[in-house]
Protein backbone atom coordinates (compact mmCIF):
# COMPACT_ATOMS: atom_id res chain seq x y z
CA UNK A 1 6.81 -15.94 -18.18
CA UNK A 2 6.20 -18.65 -15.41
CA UNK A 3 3.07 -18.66 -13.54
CA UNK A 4 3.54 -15.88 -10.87
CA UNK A 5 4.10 -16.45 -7.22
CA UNK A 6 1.58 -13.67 -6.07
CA UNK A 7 -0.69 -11.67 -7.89
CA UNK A 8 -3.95 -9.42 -7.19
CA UNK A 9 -6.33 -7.20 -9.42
CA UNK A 10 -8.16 -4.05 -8.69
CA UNK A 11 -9.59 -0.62 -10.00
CA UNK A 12 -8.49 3.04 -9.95
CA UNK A 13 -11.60 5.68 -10.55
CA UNK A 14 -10.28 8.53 -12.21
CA UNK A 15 -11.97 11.40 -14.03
CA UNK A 16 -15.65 9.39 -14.10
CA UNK A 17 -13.78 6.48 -15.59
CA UNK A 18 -13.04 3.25 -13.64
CA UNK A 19 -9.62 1.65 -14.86
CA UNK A 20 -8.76 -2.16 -14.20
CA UNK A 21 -5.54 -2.98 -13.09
CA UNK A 22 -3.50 -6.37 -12.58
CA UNK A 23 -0.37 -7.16 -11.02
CA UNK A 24 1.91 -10.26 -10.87
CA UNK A 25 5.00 -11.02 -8.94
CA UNK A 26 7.73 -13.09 -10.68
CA UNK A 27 11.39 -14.01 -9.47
CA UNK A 28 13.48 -11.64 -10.89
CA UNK A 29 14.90 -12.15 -14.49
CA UNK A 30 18.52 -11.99 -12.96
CA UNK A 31 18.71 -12.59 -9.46
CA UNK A 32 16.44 -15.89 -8.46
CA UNK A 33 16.50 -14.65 -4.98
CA UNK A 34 14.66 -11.77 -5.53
CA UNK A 35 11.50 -10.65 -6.67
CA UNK A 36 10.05 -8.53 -9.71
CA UNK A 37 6.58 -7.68 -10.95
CA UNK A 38 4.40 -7.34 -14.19
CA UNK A 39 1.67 -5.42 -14.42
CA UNK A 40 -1.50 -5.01 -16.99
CA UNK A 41 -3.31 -1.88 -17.37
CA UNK A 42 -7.18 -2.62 -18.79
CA UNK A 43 -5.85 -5.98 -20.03
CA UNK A 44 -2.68 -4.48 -21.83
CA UNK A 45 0.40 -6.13 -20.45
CA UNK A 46 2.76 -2.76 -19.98
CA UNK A 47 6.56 -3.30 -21.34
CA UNK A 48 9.19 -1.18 -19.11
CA UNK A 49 10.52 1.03 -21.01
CA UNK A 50 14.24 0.49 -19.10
CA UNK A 51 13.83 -3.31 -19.35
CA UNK A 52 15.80 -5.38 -16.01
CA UNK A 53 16.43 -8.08 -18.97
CA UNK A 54 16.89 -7.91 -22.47
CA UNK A 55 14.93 -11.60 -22.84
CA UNK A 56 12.18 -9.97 -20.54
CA UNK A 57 10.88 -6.54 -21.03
CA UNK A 58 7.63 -6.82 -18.90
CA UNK A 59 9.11 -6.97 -15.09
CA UNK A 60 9.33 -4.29 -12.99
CA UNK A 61 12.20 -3.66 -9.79
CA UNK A 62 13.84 -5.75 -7.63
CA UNK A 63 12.45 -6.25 -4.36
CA UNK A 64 13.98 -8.31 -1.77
CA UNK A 65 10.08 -10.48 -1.03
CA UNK A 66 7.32 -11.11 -3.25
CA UNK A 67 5.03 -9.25 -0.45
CA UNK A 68 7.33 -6.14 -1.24
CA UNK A 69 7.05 -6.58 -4.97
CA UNK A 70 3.62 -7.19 -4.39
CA UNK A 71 2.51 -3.43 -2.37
CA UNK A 72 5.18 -1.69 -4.80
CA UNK A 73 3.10 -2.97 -7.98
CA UNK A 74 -0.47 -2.28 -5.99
CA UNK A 75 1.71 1.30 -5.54
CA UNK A 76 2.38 1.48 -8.93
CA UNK A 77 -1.24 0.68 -10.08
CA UNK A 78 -2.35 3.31 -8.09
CA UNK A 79 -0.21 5.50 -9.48
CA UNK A 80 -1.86 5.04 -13.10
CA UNK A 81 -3.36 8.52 -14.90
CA UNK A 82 -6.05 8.51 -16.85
CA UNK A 83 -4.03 8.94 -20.65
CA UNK A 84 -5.63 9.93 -24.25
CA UNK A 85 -4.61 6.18 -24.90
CA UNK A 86 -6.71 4.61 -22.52
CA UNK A 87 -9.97 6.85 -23.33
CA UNK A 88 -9.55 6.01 -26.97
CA UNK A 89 -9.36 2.39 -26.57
CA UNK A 90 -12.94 2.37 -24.92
């Protein structure tokens, strides 16, 4: 993956337990003029589980700016719960 055009970290508190979150805007796998994002969940780089690209598994929508892939990752992060996954790997 290239080095992204936007990116911005944060933390969710959830449950008594503080979870770091990153996100990263990239150019879309398929469509240069538009805009996808990655984002990593306490370091762990999350795969989509409907990938946009079978050579890229990673990115997330397809937004027609960076600052609109940008607020939908931030969304997105926000979004996270708190899973049995995350607690065991503290």
């Amino acid at each position: 993956m290239d080095k992204p055009i936007l990116e911005k970290d944060g933390t969710k508190s959830e449950l008594g337990i503080t979870i770091q979150w990153y996100v990263a805007v990239h150019p879309h796998p398929l469509d240069q003029k538009k805009y996808s994002y990655a984002i990593a969940i306490d370091n762990v780089l999350q795969c989509n589980p409907s990938p946009i690209a079978d050579f890229d598994s990673c990115l997330f929508g397809c937004y027609e700016t960076a600052d609109q892939a940008l607020s939908g990752a931030v969304e997105e992060a926000n979004k996270i719960v708190v899973s049995p996954k995350i607690l065991q790997n503290r």
